[in-house]
PDB file of N, CA and C in Angstrom:
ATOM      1  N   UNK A   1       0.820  -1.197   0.000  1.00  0.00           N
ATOM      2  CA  UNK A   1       0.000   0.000   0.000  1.00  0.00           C
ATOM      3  C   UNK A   1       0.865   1.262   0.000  1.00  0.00           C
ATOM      4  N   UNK A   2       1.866   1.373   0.585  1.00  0.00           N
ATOM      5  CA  UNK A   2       2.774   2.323   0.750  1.00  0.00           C
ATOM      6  C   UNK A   2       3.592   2.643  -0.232  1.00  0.00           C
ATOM      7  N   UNK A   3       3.920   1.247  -0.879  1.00  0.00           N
ATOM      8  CA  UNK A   3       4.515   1.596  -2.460  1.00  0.00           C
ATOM      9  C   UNK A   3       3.203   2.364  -3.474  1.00  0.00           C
ATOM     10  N   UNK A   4       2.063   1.968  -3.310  1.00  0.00           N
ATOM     11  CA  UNK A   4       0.842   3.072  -4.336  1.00  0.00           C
ATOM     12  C   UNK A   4       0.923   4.036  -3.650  1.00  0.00           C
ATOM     13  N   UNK A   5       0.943   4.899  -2.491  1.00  0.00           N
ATOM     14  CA  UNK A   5       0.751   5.959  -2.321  1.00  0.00           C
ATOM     15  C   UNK A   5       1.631   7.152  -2.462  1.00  0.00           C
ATOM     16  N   UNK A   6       3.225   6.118  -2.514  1.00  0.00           N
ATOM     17  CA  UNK A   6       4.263   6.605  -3.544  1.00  0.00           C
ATOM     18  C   UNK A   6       4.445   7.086  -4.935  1.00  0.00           C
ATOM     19  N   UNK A   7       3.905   6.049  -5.304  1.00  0.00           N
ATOM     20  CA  UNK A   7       3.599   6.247  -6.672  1.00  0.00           C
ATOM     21  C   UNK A   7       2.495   6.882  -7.485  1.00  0.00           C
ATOM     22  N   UNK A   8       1.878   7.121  -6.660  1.00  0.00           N
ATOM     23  CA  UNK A   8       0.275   8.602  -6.672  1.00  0.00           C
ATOM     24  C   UNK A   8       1.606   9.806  -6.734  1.00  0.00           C
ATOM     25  N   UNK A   9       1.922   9.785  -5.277  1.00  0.00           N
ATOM     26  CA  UNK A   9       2.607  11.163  -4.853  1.00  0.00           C
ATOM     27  C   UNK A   9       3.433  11.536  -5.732  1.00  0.00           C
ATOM     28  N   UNK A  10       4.205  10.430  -6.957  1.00  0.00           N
ATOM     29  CA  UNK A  10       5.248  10.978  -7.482  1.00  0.00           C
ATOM     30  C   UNK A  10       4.747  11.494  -8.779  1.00  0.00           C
ATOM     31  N   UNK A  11       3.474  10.648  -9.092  1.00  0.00           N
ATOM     32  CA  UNK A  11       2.474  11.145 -10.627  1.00  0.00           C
ATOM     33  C   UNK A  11       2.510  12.621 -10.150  1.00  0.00           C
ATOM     34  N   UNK A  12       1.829  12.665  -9.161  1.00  0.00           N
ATOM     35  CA  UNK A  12       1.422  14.095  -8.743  1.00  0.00           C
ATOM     36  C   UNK A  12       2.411  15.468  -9.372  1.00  0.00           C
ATOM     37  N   UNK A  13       3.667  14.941  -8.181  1.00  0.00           N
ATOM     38  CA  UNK A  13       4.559  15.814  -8.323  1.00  0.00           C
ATOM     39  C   UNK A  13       5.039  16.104  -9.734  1.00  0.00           C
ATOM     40  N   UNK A  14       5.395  14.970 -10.410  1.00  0.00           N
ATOM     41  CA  UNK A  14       5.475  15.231 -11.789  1.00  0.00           C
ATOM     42  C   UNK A  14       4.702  15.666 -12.742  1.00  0.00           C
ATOM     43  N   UNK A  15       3.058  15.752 -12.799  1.00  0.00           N
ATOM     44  CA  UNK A  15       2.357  16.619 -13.163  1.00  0.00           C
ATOM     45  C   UNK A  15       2.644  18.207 -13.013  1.00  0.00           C
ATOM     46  N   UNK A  16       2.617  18.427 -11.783  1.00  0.00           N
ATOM     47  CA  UNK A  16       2.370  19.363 -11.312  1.00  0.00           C
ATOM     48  C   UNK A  16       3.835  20.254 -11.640  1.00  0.00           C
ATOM     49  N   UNK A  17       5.068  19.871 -12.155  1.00  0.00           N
ATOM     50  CA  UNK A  17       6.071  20.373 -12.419  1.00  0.00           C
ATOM     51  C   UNK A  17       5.553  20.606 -13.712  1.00  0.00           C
ATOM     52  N   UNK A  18       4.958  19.414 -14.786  1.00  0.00           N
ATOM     53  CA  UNK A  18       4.810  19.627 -16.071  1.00  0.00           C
ATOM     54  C   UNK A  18       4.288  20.478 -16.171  1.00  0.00           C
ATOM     55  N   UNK A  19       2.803  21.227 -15.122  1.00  0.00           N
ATOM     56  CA  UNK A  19       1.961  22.118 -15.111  1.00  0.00           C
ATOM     57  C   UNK A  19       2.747  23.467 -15.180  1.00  0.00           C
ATOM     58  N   UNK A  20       3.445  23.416 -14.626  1.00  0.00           N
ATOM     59  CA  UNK A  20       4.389  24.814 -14.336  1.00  0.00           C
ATOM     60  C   UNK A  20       5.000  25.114 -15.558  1.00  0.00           C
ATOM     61  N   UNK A  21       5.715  23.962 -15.538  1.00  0.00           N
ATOM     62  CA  UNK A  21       6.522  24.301 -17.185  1.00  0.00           C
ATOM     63  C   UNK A  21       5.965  24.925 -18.242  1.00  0.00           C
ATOM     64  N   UNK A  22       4.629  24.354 -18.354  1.00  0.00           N
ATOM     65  CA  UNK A  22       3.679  24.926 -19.558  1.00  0.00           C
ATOM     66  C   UNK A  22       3.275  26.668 -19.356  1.00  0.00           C
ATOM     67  N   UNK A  23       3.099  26.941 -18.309  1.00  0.00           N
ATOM     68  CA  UNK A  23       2.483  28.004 -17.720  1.00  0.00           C
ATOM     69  C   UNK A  23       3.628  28.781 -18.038  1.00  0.00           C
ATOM     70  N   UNK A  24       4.894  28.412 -17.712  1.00  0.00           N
ATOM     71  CA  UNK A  24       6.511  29.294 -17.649  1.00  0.00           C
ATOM     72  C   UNK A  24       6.761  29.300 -19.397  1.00  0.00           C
ATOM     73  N   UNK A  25       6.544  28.593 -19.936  1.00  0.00           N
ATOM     74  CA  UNK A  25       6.753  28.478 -21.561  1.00  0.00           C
ATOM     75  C   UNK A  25       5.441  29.717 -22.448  1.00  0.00           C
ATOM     76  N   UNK A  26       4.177  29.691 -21.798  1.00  0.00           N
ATOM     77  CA  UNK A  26       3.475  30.490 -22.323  1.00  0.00           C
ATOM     78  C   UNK A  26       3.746  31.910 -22.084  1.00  0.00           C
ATOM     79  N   UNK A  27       4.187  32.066 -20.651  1.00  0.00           N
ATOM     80  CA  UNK A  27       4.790  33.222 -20.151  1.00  0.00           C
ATOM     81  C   UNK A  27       5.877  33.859 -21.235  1.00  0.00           C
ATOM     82  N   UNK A  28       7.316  33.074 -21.344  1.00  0.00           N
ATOM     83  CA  UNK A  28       8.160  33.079 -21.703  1.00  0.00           C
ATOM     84  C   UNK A  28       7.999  33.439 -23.850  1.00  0.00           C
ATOM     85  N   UNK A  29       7.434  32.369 -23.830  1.00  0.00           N
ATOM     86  CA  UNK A  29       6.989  32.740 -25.445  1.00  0.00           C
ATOM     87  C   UNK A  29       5.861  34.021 -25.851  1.00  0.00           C
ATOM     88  N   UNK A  30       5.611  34.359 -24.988  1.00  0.00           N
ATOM     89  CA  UNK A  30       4.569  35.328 -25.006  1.00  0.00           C
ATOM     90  C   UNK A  30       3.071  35.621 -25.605  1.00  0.00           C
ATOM     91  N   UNK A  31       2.481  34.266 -25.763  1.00  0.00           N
ATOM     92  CA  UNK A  31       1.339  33.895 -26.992  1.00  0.00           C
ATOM     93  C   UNK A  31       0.430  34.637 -26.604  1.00  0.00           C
ATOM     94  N   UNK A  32       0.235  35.634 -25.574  1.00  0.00           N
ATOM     95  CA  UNK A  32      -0.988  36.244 -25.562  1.00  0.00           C
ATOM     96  C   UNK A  32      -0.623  37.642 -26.256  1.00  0.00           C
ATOM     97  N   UNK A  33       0.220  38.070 -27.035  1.00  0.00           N
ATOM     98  CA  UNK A  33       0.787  38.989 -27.688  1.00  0.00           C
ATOM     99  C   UNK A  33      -0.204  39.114 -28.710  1.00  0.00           C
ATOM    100  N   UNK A  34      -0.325  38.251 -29.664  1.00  0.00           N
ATOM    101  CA  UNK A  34      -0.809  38.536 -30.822  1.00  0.00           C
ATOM    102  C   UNK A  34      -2.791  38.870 -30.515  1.00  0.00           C
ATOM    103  N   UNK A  35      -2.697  38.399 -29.360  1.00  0.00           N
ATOM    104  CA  UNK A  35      -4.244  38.345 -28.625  1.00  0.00           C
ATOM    105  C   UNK A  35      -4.680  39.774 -28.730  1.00  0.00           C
ATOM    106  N   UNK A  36      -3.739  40.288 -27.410  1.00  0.00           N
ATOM    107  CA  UNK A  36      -3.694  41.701 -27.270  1.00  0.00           C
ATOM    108  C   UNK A  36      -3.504  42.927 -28.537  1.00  0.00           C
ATOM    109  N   UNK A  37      -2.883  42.322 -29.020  1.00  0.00           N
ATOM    110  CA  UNK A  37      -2.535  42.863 -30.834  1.00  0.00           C
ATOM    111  C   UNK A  37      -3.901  43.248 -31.412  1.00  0.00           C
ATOM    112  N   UNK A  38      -4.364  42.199 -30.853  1.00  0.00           N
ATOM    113  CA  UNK A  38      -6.220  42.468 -31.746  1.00  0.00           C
ATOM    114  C   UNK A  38      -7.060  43.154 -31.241  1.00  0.00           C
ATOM    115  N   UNK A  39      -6.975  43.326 -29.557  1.00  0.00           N
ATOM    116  CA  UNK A  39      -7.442  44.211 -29.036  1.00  0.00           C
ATOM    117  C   UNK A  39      -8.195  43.556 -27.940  1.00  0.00           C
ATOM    118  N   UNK A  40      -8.008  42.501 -27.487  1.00  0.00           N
ATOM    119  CA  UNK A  40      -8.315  41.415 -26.051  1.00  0.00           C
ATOM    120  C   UNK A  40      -8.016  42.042 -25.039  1.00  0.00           C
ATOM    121  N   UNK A  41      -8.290  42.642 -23.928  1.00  0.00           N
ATOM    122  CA  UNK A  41      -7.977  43.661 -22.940  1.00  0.00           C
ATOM    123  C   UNK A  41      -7.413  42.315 -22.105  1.00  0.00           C
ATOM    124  N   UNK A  42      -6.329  42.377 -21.483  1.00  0.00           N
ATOM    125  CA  UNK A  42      -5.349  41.177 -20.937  1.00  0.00           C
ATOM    126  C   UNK A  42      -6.332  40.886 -19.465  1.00  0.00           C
ATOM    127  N   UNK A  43      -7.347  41.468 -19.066  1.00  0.00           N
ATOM    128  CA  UNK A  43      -8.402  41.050 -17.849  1.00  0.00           C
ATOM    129  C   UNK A  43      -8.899  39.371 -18.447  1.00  0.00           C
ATOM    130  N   UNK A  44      -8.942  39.574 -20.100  1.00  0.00           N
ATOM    131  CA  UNK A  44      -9.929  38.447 -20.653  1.00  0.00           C
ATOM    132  C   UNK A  44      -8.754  37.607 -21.435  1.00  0.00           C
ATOM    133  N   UNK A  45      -7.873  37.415 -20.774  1.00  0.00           N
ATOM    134  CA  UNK A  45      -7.082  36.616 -21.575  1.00  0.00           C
ATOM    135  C   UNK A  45      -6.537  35.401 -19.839  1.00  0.00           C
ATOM    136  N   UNK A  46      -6.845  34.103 -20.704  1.00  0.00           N
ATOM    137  CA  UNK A  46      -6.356  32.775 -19.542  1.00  0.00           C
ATOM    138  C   UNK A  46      -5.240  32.086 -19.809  1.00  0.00           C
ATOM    139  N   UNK A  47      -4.271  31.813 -19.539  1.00  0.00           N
ATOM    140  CA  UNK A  47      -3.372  30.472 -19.029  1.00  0.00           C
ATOM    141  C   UNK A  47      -3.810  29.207 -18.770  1.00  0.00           C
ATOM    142  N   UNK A  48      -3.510  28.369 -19.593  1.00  0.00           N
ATOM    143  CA  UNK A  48      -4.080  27.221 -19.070  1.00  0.00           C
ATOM    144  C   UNK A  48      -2.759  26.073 -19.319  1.00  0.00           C
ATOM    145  N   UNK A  49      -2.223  25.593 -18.035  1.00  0.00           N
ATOM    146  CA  UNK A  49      -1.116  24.551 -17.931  1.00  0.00           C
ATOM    147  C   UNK A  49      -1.973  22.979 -17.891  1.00  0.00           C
ATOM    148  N   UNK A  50      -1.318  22.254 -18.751  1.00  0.00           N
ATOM    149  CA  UNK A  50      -2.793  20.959 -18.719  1.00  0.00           C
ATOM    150  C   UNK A  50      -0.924  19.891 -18.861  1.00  0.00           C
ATOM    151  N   UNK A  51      -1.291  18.886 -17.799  1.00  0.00           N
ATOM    152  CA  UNK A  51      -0.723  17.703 -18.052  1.00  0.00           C
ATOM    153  C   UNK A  51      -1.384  16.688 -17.474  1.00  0.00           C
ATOM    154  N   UNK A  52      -1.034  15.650 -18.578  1.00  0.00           N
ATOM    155  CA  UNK A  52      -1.717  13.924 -18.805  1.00  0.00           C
ATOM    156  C   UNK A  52      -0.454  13.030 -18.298  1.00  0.00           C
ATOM    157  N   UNK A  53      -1.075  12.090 -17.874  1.00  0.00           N
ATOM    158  CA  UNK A  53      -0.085  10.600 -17.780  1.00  0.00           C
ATOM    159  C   UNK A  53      -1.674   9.636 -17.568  1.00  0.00           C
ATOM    160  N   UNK A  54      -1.746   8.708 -18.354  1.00  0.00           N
ATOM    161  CA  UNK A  54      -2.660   7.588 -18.248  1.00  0.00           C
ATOM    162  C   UNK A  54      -3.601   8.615 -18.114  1.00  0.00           C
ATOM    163  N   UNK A  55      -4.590   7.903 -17.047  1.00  0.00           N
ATOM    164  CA  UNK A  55      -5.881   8.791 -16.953  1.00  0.00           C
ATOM    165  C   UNK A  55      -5.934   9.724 -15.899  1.00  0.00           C
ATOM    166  N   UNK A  56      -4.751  10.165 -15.644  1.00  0.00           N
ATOM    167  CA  UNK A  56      -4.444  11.739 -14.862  1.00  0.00           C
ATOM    168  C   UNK A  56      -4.290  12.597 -15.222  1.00  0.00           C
ATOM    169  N   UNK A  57      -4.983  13.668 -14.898  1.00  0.00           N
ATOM    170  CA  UNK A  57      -4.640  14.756 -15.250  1.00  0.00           C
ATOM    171  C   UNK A  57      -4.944  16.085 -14.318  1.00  0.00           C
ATOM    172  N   UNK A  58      -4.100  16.877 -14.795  1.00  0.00           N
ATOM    173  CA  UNK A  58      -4.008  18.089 -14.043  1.00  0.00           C
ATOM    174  C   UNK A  58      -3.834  19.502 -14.402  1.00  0.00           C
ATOM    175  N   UNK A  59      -4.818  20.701 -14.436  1.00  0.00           N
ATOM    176  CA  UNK A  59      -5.114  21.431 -15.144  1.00  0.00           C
ATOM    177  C   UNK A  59      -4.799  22.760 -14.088  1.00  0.00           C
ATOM    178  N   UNK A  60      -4.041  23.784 -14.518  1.00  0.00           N
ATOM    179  CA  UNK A  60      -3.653  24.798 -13.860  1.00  0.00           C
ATOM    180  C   UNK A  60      -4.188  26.159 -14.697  1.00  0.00           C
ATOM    181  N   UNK A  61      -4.606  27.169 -13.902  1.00  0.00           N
ATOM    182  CA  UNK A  61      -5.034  28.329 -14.725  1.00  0.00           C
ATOM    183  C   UNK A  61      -3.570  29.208 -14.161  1.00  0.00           C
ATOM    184  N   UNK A  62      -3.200  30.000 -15.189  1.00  0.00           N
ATOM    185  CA  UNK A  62      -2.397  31.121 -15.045  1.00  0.00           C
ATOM    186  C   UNK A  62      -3.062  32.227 -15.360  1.00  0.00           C
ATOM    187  N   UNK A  63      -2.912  33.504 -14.871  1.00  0.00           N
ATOM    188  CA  UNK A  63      -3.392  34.475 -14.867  1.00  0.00           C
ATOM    189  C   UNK A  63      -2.350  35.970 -15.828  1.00  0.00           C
ATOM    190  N   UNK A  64      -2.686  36.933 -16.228  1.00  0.00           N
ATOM    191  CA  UNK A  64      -1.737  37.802 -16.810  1.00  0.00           C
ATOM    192  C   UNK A  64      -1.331  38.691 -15.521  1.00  0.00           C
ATOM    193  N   UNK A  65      -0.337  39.264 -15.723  1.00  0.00           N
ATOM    194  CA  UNK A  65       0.674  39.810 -14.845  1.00  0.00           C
ATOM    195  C   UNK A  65      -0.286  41.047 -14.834  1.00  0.00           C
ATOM    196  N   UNK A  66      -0.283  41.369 -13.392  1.00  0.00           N
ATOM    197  CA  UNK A  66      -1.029  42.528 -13.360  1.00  0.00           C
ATOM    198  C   UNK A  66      -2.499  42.226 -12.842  1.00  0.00           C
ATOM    199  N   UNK A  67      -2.913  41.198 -12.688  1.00  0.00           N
ATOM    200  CA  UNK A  67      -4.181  40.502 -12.676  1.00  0.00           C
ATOM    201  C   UNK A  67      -4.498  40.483 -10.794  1.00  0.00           C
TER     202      UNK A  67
END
């Protein structure tokens, strides 16, 4: 039992890094640029960090700076 609750905890953690990464890459690449370009007031613009393994998953909202 202690080895599954390991192995939950480590899905987890490793999601939850993947989650970040995505969030730090959208940041970093700047894709809400061309948004704002059009005239999207950055209040209405979302982040969304999404990672899978099997049938896990884990979905993070990021927000714009300033928010």
């Amino acid at each position: 039992m202690a080895c599954l609750m390991l192995n939950k905890f480590l899905m987890v953690c490793i999601l939850k890094e993947t989650v970040v990464n995505a969030l730090s890459q959208i940041e970093r690449m700047q894709y809400e640029t061309e948004l704002t370009a059009k005239g999207f007031a950055p209040g209405q613009i979302r982040r969304y960090g999404f990672a899978f393994k099997g049938k896990e998953c884990l979905i993070r909202i990021g927000y714009m700076s300033g928010e």
